[in-house]
C-alpha atoms as a PDB file:
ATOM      1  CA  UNK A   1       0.000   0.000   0.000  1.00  0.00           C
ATOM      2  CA  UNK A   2       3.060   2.193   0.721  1.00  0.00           C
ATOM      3  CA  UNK A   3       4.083   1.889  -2.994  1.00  0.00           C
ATOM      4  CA  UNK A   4       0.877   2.355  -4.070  1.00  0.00           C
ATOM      5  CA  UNK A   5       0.531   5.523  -2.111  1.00  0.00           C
ATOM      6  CA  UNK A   6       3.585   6.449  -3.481  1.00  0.00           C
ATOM      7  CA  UNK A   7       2.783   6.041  -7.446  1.00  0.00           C
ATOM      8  CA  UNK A   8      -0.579   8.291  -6.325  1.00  0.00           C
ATOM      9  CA  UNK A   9       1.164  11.288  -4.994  1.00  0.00           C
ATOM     10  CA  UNK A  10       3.030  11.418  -8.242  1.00  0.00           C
ATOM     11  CA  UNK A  11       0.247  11.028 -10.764  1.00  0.00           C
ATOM     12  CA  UNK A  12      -1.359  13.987  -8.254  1.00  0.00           C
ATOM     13  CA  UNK A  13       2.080  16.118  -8.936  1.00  0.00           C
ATOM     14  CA  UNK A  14       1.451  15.733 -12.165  1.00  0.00           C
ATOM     15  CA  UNK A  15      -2.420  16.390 -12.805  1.00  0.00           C
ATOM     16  CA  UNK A  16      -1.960  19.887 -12.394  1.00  0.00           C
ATOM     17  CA  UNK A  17       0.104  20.102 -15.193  1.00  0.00           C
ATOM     18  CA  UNK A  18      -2.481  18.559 -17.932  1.00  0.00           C
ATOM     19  CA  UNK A  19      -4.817  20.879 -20.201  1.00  0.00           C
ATOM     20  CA  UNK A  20      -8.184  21.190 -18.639  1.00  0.00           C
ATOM     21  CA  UNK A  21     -11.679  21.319 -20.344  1.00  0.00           C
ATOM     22  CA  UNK A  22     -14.311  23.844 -20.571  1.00  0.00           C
ATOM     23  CA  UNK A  23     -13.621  27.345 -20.157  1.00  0.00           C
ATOM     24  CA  UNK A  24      -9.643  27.200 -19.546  1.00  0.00           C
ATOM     25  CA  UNK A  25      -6.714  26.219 -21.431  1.00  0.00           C
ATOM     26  CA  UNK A  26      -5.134  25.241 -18.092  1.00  0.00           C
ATOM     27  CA  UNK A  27      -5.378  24.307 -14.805  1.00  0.00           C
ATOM     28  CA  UNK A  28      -8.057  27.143 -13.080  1.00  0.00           C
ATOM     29  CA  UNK A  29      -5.625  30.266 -11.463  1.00  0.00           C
ATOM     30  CA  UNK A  30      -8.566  31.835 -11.004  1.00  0.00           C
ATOM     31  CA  UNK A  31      -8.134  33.212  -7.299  1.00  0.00           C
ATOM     32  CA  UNK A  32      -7.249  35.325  -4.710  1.00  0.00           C
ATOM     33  CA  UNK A  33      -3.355  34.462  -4.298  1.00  0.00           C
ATOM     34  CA  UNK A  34      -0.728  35.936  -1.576  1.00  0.00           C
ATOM     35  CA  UNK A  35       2.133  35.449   1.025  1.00  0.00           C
ATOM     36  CA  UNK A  36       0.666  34.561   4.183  1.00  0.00           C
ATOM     37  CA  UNK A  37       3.516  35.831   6.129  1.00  0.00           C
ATOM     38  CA  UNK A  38       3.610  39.184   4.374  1.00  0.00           C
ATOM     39  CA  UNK A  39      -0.213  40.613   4.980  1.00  0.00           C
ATOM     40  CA  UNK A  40      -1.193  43.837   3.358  1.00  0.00           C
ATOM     41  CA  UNK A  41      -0.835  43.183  -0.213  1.00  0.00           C
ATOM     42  CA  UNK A  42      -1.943  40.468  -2.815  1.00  0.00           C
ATOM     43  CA  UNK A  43      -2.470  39.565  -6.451  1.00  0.00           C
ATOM     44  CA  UNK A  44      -6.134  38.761  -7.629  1.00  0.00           C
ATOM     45  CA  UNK A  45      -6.179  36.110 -11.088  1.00  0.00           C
ATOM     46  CA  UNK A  46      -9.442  36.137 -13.056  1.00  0.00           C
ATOM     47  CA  UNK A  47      -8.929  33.200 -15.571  1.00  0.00           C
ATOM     48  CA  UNK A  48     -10.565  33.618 -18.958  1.00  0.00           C
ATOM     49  CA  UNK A  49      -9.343  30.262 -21.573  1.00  0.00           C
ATOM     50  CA  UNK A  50      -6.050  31.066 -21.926  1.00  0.00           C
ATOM     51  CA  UNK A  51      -5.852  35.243 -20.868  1.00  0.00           C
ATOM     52  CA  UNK A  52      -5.174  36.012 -16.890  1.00  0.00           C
ATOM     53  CA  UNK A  53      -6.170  39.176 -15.720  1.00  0.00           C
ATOM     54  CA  UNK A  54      -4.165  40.556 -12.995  1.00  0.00           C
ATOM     55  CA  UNK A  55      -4.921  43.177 -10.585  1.00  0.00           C
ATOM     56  CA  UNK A  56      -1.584  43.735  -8.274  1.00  0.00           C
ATOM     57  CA  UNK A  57      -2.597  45.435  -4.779  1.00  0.00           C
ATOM     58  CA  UNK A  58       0.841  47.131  -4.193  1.00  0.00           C
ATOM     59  CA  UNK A  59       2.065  50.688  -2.443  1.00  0.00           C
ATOM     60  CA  UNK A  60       4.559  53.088  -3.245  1.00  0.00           C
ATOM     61  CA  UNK A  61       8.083  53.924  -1.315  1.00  0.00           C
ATOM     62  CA  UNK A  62       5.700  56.515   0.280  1.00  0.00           C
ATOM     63  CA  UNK A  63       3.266  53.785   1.273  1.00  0.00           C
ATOM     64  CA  UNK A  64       1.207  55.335  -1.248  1.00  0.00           C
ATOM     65  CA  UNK A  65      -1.620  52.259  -2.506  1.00  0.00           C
ATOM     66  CA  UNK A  66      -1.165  52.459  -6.171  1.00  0.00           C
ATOM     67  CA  UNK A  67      -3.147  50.507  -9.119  1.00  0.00           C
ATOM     68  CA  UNK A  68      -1.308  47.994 -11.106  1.00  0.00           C
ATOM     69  CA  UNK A  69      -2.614  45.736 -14.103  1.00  0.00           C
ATOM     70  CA  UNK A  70      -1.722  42.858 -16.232  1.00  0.00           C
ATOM     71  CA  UNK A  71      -3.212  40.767 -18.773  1.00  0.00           C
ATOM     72  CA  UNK A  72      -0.670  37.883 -19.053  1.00  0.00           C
ATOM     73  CA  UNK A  73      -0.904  34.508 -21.289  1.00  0.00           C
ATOM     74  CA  UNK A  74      -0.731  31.366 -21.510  1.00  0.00           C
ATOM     75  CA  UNK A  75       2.855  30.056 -21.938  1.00  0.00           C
ATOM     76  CA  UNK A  76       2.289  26.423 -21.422  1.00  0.00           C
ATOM     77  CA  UNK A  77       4.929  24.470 -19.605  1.00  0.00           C
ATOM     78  CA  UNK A  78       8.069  26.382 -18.787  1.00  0.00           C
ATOM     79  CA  UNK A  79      11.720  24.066 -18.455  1.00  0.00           C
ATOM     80  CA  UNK A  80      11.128  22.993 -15.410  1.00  0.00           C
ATOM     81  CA  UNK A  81       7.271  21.644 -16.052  1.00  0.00           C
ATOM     82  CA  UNK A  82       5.578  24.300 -14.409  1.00  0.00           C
ATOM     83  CA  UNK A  83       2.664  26.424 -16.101  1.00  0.00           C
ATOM     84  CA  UNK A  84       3.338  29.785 -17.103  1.00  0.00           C
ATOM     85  CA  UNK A  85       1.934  33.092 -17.911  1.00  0.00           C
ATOM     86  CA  UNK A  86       4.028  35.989 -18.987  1.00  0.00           C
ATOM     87  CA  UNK A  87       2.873  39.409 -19.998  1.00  0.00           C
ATOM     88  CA  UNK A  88       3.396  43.901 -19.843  1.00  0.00           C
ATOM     89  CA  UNK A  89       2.658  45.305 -15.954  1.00  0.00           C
ATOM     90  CA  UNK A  90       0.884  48.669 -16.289  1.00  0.00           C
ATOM     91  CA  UNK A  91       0.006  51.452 -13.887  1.00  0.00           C
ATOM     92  CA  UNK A  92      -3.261  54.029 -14.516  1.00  0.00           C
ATOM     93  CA  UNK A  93      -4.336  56.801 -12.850  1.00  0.00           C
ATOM     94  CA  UNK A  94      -8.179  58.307 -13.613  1.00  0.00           C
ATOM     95  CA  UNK A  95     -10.227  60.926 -12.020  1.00  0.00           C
ATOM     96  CA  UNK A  96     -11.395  60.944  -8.207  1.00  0.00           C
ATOM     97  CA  UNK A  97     -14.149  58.144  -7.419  1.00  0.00           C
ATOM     98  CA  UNK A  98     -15.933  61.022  -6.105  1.00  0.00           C
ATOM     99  CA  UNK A  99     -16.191  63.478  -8.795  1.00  0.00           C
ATOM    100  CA  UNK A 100     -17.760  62.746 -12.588  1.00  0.00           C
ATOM    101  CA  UNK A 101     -16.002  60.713 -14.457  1.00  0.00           C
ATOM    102  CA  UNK A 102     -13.808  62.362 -17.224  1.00  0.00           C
ATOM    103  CA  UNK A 103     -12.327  60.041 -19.192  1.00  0.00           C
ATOM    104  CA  UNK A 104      -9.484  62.148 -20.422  1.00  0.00           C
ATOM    105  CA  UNK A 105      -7.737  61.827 -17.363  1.00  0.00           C
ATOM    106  CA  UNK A 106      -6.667  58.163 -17.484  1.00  0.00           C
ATOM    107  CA  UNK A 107      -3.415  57.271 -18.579  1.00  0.00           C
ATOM    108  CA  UNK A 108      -2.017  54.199 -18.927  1.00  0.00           C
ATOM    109  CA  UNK A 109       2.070  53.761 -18.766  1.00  0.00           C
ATOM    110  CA  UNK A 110       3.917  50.388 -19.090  1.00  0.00           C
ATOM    111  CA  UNK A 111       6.263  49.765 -15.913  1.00  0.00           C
ATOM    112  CA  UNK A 112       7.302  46.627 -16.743  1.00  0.00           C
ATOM    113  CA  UNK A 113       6.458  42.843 -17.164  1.00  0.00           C
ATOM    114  CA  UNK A 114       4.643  40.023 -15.040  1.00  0.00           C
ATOM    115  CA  UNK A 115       5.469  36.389 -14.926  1.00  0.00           C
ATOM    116  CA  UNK A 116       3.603  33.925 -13.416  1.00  0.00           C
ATOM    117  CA  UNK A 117       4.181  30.137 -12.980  1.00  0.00           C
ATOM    118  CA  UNK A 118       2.386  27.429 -10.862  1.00  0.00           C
ATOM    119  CA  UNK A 119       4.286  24.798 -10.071  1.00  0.00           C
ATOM    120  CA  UNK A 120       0.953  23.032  -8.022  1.00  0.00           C
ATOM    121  CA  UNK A 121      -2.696  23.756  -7.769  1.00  0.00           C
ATOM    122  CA  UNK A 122      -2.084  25.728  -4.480  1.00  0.00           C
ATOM    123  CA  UNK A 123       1.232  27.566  -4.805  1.00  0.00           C
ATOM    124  CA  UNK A 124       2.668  30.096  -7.289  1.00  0.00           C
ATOM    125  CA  UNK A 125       5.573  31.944  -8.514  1.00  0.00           C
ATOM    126  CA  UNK A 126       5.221  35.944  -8.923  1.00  0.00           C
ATOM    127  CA  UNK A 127       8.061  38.192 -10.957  1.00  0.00           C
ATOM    128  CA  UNK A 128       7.216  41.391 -11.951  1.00  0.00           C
ATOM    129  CA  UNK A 129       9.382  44.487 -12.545  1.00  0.00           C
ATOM    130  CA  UNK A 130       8.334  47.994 -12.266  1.00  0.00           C
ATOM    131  CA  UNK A 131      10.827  50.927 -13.346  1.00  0.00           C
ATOM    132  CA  UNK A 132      13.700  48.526 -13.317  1.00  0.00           C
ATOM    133  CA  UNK A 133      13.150  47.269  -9.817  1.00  0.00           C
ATOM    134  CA  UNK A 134      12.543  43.157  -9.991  1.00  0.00           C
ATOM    135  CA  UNK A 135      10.674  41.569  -7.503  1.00  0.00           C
ATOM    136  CA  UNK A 136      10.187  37.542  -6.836  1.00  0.00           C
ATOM    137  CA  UNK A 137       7.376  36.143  -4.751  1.00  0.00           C
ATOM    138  CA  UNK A 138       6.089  32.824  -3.617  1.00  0.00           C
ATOM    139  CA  UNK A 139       2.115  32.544  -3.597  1.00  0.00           C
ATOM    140  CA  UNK A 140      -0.304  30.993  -2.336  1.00  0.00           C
ATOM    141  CA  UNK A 141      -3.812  31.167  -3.133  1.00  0.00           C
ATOM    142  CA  UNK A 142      -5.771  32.840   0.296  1.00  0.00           C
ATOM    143  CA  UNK A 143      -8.741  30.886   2.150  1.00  0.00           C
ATOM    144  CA  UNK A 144     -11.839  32.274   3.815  1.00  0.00           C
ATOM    145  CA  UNK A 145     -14.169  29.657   3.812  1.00  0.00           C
ATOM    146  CA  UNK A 146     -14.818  25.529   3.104  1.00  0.00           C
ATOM    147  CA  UNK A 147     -17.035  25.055   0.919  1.00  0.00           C
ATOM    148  CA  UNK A 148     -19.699  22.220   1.417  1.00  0.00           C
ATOM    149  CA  UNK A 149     -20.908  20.282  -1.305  1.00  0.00           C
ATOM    150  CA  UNK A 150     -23.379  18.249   1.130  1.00  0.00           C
ATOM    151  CA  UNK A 151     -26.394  17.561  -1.471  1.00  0.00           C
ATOM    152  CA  UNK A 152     -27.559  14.936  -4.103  1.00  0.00           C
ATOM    153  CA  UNK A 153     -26.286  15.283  -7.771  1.00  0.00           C
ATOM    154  CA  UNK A 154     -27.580  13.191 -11.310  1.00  0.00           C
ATOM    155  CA  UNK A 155     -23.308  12.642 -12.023  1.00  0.00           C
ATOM    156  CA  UNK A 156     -21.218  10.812 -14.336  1.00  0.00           C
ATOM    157  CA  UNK A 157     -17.243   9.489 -13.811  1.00  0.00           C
ATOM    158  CA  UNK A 158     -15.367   9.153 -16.701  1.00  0.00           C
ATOM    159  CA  UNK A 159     -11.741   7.473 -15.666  1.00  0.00           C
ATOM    160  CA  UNK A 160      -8.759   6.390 -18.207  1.00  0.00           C
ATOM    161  CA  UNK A 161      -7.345   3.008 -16.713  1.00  0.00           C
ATOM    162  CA  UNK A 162      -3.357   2.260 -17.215  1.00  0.00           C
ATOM    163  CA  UNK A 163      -1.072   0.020 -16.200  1.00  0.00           C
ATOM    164  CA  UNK A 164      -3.441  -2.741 -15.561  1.00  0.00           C
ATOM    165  CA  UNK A 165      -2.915  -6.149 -14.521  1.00  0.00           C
ATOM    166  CA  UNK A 166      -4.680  -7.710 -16.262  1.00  0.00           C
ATOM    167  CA  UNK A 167      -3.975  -5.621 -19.680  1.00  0.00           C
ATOM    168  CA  UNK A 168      -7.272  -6.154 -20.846  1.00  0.00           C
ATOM    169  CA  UNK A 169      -8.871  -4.160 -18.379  1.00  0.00           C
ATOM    170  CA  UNK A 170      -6.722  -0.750 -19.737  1.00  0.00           C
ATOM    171  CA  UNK A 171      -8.953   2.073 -21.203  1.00  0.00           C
ATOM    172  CA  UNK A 172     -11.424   4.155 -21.260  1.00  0.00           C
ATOM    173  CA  UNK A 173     -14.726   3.680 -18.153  1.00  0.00           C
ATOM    174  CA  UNK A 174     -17.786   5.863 -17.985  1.00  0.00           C
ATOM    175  CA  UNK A 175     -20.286   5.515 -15.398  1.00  0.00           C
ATOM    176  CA  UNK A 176     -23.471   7.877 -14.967  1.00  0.00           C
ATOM    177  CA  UNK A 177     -25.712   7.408 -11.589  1.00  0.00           C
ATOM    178  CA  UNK A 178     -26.584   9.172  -8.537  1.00  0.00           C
ATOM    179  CA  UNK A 179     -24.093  11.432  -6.329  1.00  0.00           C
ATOM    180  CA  UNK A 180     -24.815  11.442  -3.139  1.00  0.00           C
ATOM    181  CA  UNK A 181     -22.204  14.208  -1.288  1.00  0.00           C
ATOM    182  CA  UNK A 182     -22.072  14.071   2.531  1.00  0.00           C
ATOM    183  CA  UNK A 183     -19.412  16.440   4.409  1.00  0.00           C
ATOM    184  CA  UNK A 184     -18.892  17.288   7.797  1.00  0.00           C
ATOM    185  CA  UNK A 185     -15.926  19.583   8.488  1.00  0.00           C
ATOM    186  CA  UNK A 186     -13.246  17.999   6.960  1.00  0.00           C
ATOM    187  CA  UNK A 187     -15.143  14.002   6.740  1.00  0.00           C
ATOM    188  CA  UNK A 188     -16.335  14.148   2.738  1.00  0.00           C
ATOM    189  CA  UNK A 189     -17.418  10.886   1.047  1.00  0.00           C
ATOM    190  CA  UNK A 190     -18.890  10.602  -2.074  1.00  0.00           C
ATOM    191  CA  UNK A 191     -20.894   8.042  -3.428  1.00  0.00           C
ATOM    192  CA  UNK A 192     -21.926   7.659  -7.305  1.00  0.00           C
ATOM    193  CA  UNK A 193     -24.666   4.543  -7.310  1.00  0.00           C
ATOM    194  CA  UNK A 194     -24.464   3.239 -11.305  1.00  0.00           C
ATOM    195  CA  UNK A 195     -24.091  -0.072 -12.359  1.00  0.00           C
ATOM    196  CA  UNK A 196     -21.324  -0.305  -9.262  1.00  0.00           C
ATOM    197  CA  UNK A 197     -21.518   1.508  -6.445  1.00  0.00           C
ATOM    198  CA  UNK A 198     -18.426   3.534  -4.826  1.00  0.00           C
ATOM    199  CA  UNK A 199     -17.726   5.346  -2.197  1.00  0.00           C
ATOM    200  CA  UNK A 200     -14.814   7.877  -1.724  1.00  0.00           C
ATOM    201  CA  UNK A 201     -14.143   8.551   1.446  1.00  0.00           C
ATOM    202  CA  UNK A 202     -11.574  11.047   3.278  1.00  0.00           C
ATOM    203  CA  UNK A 203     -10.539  14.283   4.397  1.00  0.00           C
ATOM    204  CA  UNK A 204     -11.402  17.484   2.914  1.00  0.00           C
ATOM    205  CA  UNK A 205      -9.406  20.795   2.526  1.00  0.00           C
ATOM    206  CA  UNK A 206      -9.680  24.259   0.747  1.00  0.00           C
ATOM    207  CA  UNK A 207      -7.250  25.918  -1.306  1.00  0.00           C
ATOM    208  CA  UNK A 208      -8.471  28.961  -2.281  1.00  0.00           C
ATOM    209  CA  UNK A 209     -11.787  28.692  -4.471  1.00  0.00           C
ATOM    210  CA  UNK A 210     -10.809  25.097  -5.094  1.00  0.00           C
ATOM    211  CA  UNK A 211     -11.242  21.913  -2.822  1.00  0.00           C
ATOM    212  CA  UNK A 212      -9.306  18.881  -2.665  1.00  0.00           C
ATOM    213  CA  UNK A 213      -9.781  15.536  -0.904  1.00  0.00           C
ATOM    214  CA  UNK A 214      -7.626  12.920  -0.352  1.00  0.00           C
ATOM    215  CA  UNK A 215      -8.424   9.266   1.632  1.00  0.00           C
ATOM    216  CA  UNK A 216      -9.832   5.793  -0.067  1.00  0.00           C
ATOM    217  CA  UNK A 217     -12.586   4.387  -2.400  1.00  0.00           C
ATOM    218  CA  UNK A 218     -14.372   1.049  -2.111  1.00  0.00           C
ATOM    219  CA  UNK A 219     -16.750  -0.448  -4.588  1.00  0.00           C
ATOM    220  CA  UNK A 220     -19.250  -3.090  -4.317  1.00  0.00           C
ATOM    221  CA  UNK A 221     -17.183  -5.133  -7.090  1.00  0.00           C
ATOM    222  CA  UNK A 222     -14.056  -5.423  -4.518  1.00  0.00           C
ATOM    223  CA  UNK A 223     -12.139  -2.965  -5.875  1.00  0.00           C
ATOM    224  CA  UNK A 224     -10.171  -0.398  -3.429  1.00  0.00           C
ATOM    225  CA  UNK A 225      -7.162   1.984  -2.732  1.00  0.00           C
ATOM    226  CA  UNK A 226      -6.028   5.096  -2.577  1.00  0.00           C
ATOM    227  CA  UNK A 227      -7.700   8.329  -4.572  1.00  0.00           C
ATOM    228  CA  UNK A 228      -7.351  12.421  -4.822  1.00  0.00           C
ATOM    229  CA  UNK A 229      -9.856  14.306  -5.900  1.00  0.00           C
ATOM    230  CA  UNK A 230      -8.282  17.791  -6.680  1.00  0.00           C
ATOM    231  CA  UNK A 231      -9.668  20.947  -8.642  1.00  0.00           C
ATOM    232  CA  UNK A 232     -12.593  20.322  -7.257  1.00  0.00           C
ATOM    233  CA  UNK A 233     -15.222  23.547  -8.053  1.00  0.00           C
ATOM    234  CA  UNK A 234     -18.678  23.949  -7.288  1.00  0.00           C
ATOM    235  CA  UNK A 235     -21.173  26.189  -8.432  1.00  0.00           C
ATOM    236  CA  UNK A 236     -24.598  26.226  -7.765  1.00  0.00           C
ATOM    237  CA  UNK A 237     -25.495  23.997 -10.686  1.00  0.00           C
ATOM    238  CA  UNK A 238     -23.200  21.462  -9.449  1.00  0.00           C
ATOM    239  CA  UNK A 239     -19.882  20.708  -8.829  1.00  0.00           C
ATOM    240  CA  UNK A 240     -16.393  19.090 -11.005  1.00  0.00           C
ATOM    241  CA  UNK A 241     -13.173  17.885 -10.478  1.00  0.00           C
ATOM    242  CA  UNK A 242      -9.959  15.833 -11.343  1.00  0.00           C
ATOM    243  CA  UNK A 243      -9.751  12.467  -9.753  1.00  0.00           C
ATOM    244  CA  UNK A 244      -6.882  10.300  -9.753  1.00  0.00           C
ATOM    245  CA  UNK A 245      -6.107   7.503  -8.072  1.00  0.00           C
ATOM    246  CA  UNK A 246      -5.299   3.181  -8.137  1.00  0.00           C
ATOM    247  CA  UNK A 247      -6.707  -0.245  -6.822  1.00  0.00           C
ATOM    248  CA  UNK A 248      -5.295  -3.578  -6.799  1.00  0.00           C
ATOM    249  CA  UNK A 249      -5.722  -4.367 -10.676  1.00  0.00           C
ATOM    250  CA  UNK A 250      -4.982  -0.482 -12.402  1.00  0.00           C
ATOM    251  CA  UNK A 251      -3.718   3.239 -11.938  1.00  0.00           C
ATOM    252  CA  UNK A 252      -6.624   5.547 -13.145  1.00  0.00           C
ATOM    253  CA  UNK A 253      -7.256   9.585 -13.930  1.00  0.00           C
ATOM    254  CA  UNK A 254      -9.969  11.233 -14.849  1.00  0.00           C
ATOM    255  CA  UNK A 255     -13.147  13.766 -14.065  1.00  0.00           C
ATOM    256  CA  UNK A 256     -16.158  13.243 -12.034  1.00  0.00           C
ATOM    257  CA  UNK A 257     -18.812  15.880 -12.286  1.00  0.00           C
ATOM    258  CA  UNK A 258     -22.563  16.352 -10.873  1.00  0.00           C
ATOM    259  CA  UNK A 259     -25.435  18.610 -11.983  1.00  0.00           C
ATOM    260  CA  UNK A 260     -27.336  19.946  -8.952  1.00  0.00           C
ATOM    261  CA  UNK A 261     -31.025  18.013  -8.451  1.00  0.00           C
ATOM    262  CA  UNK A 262     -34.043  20.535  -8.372  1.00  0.00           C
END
């Protein structure tokens, strides 16, 4: 089980790294990301397919709050495997919030340029340079509440199996059924009744907007071990995610997903 756990984290290091569906051409950045030991200032990522907007809350030598922009894109994979988006940092300046709004006052000046590379789900690089001053900062993406996808959901898992033992059982398995969602605190199991019944059981955390879940799935057909459900989003037509994981006969990857009952 060790070694098992073992191939599973690494498939998980991985998953982060693969091109997404929908929306995105990429893993979702969309967030509020920061240093938790440096308080005060932050980075907020709105995701749109392959275009970040970023909106830099940063402050002068004066202490001054000033506005900063970029709209940075989609690299792909940088040397070291990472994801990457690079693109021009701006400043504007406008009239007063409290006066009418004259549009001939805003001016927009390049500074200097943005890069930014996520090496996991939950942690970032940040490089930007403004007037020739470089600065490098680790990330995070900030937490202010759990989510709680407690409900029931009409769902489908679709998993790619590999490395199986026997062969014959490698490719492609689609189930559609019921999801039932039960989570208390950190406890989350999930259950998707089809033609077999599973359960995924473990403990939940938040990373930002996204939730992850890590523990153990047992079916009704025998089969068990180790899962991670990761990029898991939910939105009040459902929920989604990336789910990877093994048993005793394969390794497996894929997406589970559940529209929201009425």
């Amino acid at each position: 089980m060790k070694r098992l756990c073992q191939q599973l984290f690494a498939i998980v290091a991985f998953a982060g790294f693969t091109a997404a569906h929908a929306a995105t051409s990429s893993s979702e950045i969309t967030d509020m990301w920061w240093n938790p030991a440096e308080s005060g200032w932050g980075v907020n990522v709105i995701l749109q397919n392959d275009i970040a907007f970023l909106t830099f809350f940063l402050y002068d030598a004066a202490q001054n709050p000033i506005w900063y922009t970029s709209d940075v894109h989609y690299q792909g994979l940088n040397a070291a495997g990472a994801l990457l988006w690079t693109g021009n940092l701006y400043v504007t300046k406008g009239p007063w919030f409290g006066g009418p709004y004259n549009p001939s006052t805003v001016t927009v000046r390049q500074v200097g340029t943005v890069s930014f590379t996520s090496a996991s789900l939950g942690q970032a690089t940040l490089t930007y340079s403004i007037d020739g001053v470089t600065v490098t900062k680790s990330l995070e993406r900030q937490t202010w509440r759990a989510e709680d996808y407690t409900g029931t959901y009409a769902g489908v898992l679709s998993l790619r199996y590999s490395n199986c033992n026997p062969a014959s059982l490698n490719g492609l398995s689609e189930t559609a059924g019921i999801v039932t969602v039960s989570q208390t605190g950190s406890t989350f199991a999930v259950t998707l009744a089809g033609a077999t019944v599973c359960t995924f059981s473990g403990t939940y955390a938040q990373h930002g907007k996204l939730g992850q879940v890590n523990g153990s799935v047992a079916c009704n057909n025998g089969t068990q071990g180790p899962f991670a459900l990761v990029e898991l989003t939910p939105t009040i037509s459902g929920f989604n995610g990336r789910l990877i994981g093994q048993d005793q006969y394969c390794q497996w990857s894929g997406f589970v997903g559940g529209v929201t009952r009425p």
